[in-house]
Protein backbone atom coordinates (compact mmCIF):
# COMPACT_ATOMS: atom_id res chain seq x y z
CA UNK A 1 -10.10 -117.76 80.05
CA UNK A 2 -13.00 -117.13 77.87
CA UNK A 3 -15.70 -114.72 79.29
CA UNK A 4 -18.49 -117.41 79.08
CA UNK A 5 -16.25 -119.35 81.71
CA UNK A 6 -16.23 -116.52 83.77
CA UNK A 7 -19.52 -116.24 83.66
CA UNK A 8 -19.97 -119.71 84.53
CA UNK A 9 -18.11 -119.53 87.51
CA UNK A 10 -19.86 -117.05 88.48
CA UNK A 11 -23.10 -118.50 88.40
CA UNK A 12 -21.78 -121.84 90.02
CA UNK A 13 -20.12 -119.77 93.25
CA UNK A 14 -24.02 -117.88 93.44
CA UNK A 15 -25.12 -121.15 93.82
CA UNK A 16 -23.02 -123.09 95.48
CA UNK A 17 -22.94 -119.96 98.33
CA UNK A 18 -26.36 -120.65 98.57
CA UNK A 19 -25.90 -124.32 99.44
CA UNK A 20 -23.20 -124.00 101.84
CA UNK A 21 -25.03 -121.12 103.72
CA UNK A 22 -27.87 -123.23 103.94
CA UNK A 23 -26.30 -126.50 105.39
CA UNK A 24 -25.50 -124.39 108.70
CA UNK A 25 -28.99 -122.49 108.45
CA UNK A 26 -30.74 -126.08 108.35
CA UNK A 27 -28.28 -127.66 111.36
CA UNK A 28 -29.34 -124.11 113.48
CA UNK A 29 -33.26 -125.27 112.49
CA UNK A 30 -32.77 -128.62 113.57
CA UNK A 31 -31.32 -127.18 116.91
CA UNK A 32 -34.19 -125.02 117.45
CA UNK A 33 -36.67 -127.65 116.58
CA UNK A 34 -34.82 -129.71 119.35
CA UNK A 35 -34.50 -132.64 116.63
CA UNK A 36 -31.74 -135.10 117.39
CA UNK A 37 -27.67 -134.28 116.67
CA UNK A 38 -27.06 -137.60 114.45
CA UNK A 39 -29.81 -136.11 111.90
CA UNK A 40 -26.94 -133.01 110.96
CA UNK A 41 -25.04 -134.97 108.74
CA UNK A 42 -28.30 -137.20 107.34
CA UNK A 43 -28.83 -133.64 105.74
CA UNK A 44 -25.77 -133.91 103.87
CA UNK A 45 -26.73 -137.38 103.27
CA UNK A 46 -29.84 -136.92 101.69
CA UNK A 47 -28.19 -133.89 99.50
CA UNK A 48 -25.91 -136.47 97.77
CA UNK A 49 -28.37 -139.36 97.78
CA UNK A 50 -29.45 -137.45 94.75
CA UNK A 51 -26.31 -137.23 93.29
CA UNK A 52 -25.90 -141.35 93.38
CA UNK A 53 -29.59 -141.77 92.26
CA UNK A 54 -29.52 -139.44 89.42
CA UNK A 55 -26.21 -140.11 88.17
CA UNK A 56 -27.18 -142.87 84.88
CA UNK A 57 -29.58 -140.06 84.16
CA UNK A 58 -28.19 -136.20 84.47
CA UNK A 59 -25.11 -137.03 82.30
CA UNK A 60 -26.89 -137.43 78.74
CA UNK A 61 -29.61 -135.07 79.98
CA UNK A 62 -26.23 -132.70 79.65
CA UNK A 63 -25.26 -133.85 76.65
CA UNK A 64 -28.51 -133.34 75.12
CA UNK A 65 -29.80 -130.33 76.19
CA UNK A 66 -28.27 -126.81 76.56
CA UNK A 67 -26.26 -127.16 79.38
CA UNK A 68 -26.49 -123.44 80.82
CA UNK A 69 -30.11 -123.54 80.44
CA UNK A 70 -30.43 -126.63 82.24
CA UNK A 71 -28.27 -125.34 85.32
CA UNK A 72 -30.24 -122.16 85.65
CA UNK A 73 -34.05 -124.86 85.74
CA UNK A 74 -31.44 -126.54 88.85
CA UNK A 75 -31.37 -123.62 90.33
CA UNK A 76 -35.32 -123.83 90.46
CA UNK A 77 -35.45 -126.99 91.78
CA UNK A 78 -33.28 -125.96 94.51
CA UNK A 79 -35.24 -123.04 95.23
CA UNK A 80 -38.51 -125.06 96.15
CA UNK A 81 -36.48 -127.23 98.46
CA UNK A 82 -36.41 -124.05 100.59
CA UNK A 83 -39.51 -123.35 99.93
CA UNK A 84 -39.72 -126.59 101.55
CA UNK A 85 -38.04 -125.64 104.48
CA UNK A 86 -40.39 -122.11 104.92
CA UNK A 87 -43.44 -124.39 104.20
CA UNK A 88 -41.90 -126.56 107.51
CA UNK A 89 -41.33 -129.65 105.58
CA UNK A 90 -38.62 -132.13 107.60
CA UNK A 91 -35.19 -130.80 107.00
CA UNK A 92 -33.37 -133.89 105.49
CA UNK A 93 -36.51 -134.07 102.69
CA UNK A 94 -36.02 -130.33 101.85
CA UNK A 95 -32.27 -131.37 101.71
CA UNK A 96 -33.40 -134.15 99.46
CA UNK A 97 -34.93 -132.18 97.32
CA UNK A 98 -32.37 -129.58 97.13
CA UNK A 99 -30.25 -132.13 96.53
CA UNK A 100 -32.05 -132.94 93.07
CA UNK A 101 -31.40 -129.74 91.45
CA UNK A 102 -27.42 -129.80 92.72
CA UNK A 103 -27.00 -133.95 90.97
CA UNK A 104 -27.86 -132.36 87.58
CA UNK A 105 -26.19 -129.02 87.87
CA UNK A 106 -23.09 -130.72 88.42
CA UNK A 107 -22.52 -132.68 84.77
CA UNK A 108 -23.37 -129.52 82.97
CA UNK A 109 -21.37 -127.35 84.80
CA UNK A 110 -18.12 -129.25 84.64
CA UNK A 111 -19.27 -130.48 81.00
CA UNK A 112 -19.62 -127.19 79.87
CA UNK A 113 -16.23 -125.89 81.49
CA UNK A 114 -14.67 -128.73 79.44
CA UNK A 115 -15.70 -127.68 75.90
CA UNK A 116 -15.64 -124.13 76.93
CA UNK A 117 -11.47 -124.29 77.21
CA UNK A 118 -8.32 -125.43 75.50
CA UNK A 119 -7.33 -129.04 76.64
CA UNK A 120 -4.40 -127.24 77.76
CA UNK A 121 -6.02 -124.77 79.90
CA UNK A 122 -7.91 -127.86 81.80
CA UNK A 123 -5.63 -127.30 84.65
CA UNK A 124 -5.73 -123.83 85.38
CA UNK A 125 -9.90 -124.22 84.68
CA UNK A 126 -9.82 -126.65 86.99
CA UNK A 127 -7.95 -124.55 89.63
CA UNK A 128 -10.35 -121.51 88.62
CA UNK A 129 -13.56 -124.18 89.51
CA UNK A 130 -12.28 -125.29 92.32
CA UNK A 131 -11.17 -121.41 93.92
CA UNK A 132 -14.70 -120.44 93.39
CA UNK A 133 -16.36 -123.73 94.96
CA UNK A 134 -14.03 -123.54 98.03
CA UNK A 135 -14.40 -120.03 98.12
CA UNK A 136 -18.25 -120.47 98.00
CA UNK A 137 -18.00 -122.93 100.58
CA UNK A 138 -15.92 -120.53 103.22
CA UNK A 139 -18.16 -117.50 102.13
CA UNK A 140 -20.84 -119.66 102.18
CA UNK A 141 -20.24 -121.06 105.51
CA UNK A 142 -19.47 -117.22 107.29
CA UNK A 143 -22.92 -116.42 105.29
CA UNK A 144 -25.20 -119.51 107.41
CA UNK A 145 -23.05 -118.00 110.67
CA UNK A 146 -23.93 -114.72 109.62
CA UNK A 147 -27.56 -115.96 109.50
CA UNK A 148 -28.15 -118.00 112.48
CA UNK A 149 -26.91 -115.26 114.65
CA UNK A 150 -29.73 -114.17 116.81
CA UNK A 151 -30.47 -110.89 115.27
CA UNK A 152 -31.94 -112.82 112.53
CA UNK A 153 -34.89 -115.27 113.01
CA UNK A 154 -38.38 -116.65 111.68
CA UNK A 155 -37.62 -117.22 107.81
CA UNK A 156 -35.52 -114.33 107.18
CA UNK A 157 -31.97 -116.11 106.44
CA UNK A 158 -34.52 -118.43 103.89
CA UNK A 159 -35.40 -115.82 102.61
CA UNK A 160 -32.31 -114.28 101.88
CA UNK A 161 -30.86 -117.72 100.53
CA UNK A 162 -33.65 -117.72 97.84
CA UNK A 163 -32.74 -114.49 96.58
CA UNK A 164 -28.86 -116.18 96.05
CA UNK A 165 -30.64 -118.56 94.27
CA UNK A 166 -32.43 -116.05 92.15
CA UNK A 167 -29.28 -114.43 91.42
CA UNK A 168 -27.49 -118.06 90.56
CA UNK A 169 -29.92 -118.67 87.91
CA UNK A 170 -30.15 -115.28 85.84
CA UNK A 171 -26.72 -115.63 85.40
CA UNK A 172 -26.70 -119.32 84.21
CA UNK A 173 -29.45 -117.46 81.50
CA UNK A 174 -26.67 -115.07 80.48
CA UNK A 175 -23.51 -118.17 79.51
CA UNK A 176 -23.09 -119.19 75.68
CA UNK A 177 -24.00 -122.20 74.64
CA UNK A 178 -21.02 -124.38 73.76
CA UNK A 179 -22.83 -125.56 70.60
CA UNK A 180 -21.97 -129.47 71.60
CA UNK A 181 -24.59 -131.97 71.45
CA UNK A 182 -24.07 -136.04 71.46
CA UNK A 183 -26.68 -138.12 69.91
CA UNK A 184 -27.61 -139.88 73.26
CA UNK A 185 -30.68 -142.54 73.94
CA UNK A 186 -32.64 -140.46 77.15
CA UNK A 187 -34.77 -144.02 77.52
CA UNK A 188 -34.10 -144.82 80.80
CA UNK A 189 -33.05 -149.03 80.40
CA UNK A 190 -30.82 -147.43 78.01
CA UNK A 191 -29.67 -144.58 80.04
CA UNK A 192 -28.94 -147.13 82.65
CA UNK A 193 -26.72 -149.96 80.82
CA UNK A 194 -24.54 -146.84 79.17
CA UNK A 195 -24.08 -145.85 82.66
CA UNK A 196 -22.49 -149.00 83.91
CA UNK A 197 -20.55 -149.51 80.53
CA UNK A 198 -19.20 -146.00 81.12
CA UNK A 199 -18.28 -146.42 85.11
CA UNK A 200 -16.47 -150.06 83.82
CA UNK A 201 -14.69 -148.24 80.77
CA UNK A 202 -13.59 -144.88 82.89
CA UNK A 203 -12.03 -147.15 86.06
CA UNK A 204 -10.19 -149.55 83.71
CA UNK A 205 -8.32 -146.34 82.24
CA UNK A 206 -5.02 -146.32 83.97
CA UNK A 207 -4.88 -142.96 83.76
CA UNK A 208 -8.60 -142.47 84.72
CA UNK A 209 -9.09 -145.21 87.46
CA UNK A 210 -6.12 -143.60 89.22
CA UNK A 211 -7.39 -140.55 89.47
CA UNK A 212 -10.73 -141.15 89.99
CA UNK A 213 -10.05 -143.56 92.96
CA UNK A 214 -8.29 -140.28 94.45
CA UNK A 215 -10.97 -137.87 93.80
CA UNK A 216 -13.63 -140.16 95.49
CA UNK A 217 -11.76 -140.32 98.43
CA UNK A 218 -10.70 -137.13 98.80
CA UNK A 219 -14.32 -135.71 98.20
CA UNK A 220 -15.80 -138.66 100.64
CA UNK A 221 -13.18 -137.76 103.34
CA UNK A 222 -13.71 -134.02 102.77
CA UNK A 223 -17.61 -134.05 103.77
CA UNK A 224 -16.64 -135.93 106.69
CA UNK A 225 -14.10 -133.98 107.58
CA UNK A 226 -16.56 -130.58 107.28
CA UNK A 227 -18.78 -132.21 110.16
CA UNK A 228 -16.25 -133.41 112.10
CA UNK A 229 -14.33 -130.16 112.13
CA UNK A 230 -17.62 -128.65 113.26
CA UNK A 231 -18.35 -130.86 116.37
CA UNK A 232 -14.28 -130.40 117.23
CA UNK A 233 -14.61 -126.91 117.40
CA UNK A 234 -17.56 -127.04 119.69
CA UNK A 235 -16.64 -130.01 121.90
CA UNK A 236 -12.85 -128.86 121.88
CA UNK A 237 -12.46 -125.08 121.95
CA UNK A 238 -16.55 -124.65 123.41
CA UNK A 239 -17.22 -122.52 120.43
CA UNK A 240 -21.14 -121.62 118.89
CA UNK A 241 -22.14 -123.25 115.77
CA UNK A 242 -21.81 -119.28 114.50
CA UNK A 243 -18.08 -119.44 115.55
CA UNK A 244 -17.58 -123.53 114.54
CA UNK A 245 -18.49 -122.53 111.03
CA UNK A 246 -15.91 -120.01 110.70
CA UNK A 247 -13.41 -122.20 112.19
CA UNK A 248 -14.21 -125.07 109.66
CA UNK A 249 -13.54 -122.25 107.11
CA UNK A 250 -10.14 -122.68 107.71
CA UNK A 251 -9.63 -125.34 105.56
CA UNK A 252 -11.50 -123.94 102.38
CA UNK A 253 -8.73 -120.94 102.79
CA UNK A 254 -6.42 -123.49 102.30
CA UNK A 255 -8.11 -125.79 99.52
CA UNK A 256 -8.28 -122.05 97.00
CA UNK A 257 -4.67 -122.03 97.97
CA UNK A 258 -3.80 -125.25 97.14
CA UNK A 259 -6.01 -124.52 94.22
CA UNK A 260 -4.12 -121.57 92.96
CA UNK A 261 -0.79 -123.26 93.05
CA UNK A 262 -1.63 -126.04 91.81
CA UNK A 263 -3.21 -124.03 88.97
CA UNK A 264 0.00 -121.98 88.07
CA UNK A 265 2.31 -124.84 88.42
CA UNK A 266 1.21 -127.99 87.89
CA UNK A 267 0.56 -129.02 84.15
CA UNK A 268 -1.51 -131.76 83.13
CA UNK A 269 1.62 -133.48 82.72
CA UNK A 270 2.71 -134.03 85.80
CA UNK A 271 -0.15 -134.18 87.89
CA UNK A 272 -0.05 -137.25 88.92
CA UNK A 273 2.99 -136.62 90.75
CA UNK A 274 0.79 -134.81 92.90
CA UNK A 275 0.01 -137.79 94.92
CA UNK A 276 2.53 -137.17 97.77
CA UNK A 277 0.27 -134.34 98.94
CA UNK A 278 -2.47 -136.78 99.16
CA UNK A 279 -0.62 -139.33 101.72
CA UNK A 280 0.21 -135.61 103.45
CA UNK A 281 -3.21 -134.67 103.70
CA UNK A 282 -3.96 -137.88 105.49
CA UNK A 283 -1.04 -137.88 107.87
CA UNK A 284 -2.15 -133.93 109.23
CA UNK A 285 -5.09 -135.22 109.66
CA UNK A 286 -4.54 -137.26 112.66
CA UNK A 287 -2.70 -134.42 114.12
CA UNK A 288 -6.07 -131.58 114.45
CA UNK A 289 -8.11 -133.30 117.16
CA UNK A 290 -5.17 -133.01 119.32
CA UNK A 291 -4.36 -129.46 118.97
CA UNK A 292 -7.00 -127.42 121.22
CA UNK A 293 -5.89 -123.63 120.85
CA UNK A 294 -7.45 -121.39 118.58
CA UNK A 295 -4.70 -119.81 117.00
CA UNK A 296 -2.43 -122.95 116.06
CA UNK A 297 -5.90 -124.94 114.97
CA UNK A 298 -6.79 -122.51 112.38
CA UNK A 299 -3.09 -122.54 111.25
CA UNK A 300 -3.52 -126.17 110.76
CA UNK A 301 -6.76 -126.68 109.15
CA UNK A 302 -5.64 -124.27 106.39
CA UNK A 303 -2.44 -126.25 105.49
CA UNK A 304 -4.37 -129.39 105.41
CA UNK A 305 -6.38 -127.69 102.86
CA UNK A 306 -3.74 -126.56 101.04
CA UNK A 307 -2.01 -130.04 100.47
CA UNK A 308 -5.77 -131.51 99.82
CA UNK A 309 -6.15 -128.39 97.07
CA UNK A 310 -2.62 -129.39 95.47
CA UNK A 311 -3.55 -132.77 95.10
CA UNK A 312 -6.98 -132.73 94.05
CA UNK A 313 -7.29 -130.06 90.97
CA UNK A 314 -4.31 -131.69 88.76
CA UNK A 315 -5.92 -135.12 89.74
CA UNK A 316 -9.15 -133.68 88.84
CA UNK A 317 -8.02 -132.44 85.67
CA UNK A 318 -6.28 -135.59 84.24
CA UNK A 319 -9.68 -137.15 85.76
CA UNK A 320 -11.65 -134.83 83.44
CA UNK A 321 -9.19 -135.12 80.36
CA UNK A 322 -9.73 -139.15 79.83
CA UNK A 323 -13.55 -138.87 80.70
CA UNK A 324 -13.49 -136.62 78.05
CA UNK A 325 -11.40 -138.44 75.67
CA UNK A 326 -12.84 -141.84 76.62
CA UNK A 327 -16.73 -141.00 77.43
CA UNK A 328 -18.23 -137.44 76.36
CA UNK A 329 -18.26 -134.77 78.86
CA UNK A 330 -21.66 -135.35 81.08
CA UNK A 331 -21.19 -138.45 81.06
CA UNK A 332 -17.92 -138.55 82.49
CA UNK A 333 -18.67 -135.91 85.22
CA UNK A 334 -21.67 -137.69 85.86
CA UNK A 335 -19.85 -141.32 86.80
CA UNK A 336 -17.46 -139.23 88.70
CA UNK A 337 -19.96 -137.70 90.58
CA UNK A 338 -21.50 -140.80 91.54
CA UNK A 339 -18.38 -142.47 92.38
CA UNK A 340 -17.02 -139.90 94.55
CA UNK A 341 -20.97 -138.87 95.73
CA UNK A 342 -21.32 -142.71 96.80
CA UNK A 343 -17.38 -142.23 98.52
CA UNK A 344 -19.05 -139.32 100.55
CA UNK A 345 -22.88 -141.30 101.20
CA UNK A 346 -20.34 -144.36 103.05
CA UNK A 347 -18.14 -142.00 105.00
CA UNK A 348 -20.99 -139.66 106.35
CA UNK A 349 -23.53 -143.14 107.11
CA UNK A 350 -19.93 -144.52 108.84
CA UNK A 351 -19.08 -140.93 110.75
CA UNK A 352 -23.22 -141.20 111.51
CA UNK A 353 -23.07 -144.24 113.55
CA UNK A 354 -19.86 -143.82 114.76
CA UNK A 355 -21.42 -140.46 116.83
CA UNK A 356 -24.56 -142.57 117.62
CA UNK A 357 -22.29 -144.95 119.68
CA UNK A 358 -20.39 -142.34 120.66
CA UNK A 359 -16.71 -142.83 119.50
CA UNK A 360 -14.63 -140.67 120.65
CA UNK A 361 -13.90 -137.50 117.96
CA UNK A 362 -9.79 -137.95 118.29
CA UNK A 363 -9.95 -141.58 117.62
CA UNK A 364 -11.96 -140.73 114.61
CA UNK A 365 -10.45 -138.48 113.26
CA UNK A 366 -7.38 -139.93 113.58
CA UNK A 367 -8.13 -143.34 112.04
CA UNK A 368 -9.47 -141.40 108.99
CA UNK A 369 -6.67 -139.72 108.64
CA UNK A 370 -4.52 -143.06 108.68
CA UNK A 371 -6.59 -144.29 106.11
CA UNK A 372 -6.70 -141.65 103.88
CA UNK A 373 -2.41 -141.90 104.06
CA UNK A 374 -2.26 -145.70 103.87
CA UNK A 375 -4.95 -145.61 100.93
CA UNK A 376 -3.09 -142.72 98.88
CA UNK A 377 0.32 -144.38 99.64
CA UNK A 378 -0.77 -147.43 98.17
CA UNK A 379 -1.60 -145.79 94.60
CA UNK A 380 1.55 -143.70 94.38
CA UNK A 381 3.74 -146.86 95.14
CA UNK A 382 1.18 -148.23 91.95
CA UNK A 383 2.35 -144.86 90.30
CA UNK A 384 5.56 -145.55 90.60
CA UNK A 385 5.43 -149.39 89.28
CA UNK A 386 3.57 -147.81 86.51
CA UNK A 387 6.37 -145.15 85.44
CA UNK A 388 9.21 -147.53 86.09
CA UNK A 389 8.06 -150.53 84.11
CA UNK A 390 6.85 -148.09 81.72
CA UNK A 391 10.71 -146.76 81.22
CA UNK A 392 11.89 -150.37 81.31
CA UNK A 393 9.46 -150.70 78.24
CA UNK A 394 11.05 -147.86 76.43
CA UNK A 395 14.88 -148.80 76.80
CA UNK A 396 14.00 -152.65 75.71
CA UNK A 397 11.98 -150.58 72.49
CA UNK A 398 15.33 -148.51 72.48
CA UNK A 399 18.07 -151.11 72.38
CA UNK A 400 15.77 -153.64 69.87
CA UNK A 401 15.63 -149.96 67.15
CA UNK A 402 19.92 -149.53 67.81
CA UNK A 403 19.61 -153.61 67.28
């Protein structure tokens, strides 16, 4: 891998640490400002709002613009939405704003990752992303316990999150520019009808449609999953938020594992054969709000993120390969992150009400779970049509050339 990619993922784990840290910092000030429990994931909610809003807009600001420059002024952004927070602004419109800087980091980071590497070194870049995001997200998760323990208080664990922040965006300063520019309209009409062209042109790909449909729900399901796992650990096994948080780590051990494997291999090639681990994903699933020991839960969570790692990074790959070929880079990363974004808005606004009205956590966890496997099923059986008829096509092409 290039040493600019390094450096890149570098910066992106900085600041991605810093957002997972501060999800559990912001549900621990929401506790202590005695605020209601249903406004925990409406944090997560209004961080990806952004992402759904923004999305016609950050991909040709990528495009245009030197990407690592514009990552490290995100990392600004982000840093006055915890300003926010010290200020004593609500939590879910500090989140919001947050939330802003993380919807246009995201096209230039992946964008840049793409024309930093060799098409065939997508995969193992992809695997390399992914192990630092999940690995910022466990990190960044024992960091907010780490923080809301009660040796800390007042703004302190803020405090400290704005110094990752800090850190996140010097090193943005220091990655080479890729030298890639497209000759994009930034006129915001404009900006908006390329947008839908682009969605329409990436989903009609066979090829990208698939993969993108798994990628949104895997990302939607995900988020849901990371609150979920939260309240289970607490309602379940009677654990603190502190101890919850490690617990839901679990499952980002087993996503960089996933990751890893995936990245040594899985070519391009064959990734979409890596749909099987998605319809396993969704059957384990419906097996963790049933298991209420400590030892065998943790066991669990980390091989359902290890079949969700396997699937995802190939998919995510061949995802980022026809974008690429089809679109330009920020603009494919940018419908993909509002397709997947609005995949994780609908499952978090669903999980939302189905606390307010009190469902009980097995059942919904469970049912998700069946979805996710019926939902995944249905596009490998698709898969499968595909190759066969595809073959069919070849020996007809065959026996016409011997003809």
């Amino acid at each position: 891998m290039p040493a600019s990619f390094l450096l890149l993922l570098a910066a992106q784990f900085a600041s991605a640490l810093a957002d997972n840290a501060l999800l559990i910092v912001t549900i621990d000030l929401l506790q202590r400002r005695a605020m209601p429990g249903w406004l925990a994931p409406l944090l997560k909610v209004a961080f990806i709002a952004a992402y759904v809003l923004l999305a016609p807009f950050v991909g040709p600001l990528a495009d245009t613009f030197r990407k690592a420059r514009l990552m490290s002024c995100m990392n600004g952004v982000k840093i006055c939405g915890v300003l926010a927070l010290v200020a004593g602004a609500h939590p879910v419109t500090a989140f919001l704003i947050v939330g802003l800087g993380a919807a246009a980091y995201a096209p230039a980071k992946y964008g840049l990752a793409t024309e930093l590497v060799r098409p065939d070194q997508l995969v193992e870049a992809n695997a390399w992303i992914e192990t630092a995001a999940v690995t910022a997200v466990l990190l960044g998760t024992g960091l907010g316990g780490f923080l809301v323990a009660p040796r800390l208080g007042g703004i302190a664990p803020l405090l400290i999150l704005l110094g990752v922040y800090l850190l996140a965006g010097a090193l943005n300063l220091g990655v080479a520019d890729s030298g890639i520019r497209h000759d994009v309209s930034l006129r915001p009409r404009t900006m908006l009808v390329e947008f839908v062209r682009a969605n329409r042109r990436l989903w009609g790909d066979p090829d990208g449609g698939m993969s993108l449909a798994v990628t949104t729900i895997f990302w939607g399901v995900g988020a849901t999953l990371q609150f979920a796992v939260l309240r289970w650990a607490r309602e379940t096994m009677h654990l603190s938020l502190a101890h919850a948080s490690f617990l839901q780590a679990a499952v980002a051990v087993g996503v960089v594992a996933g990751a890893v494997a995936a990245g040594r291999w899985v070519p391009l090639a064959h990734a979409r054969r890596m749909l099987w681990a998605g319809v396993l994903f969704g059957v384990l699933m419906t097996a963790v709000p049933f298991v209420d020991d400590l030892v065998p839960a943790t066991l669990l969570l980390i091989v359902v993120g290890g079949v969700g790692g396997l699937m995802v990074v190939p998919l995510n790959a061949l995802l980022q390969d026809r974008g690429n070929t089809l679109l330009s880079a920020g603009r494919s990363i940018a419908v993909q992150g509002a397709n997947e974004n609005a995949s994780v808005l609908a499952c978090l606004g669903v999980y939302s009400l189905l606390v307010a009205i009190d469902v009980p956590l097995a059942a919904l966890m469970a049912g998700l779970g069946v979805g996710v496997a019926a939902a995944l099923g249905l596009l490998l059986m698709q898969q499968r049509w595909r190759e066969r008829r595809a073959a069919v096509h070849t020996d007809e092409w065959r026996a016409g050339a011997k003809a």
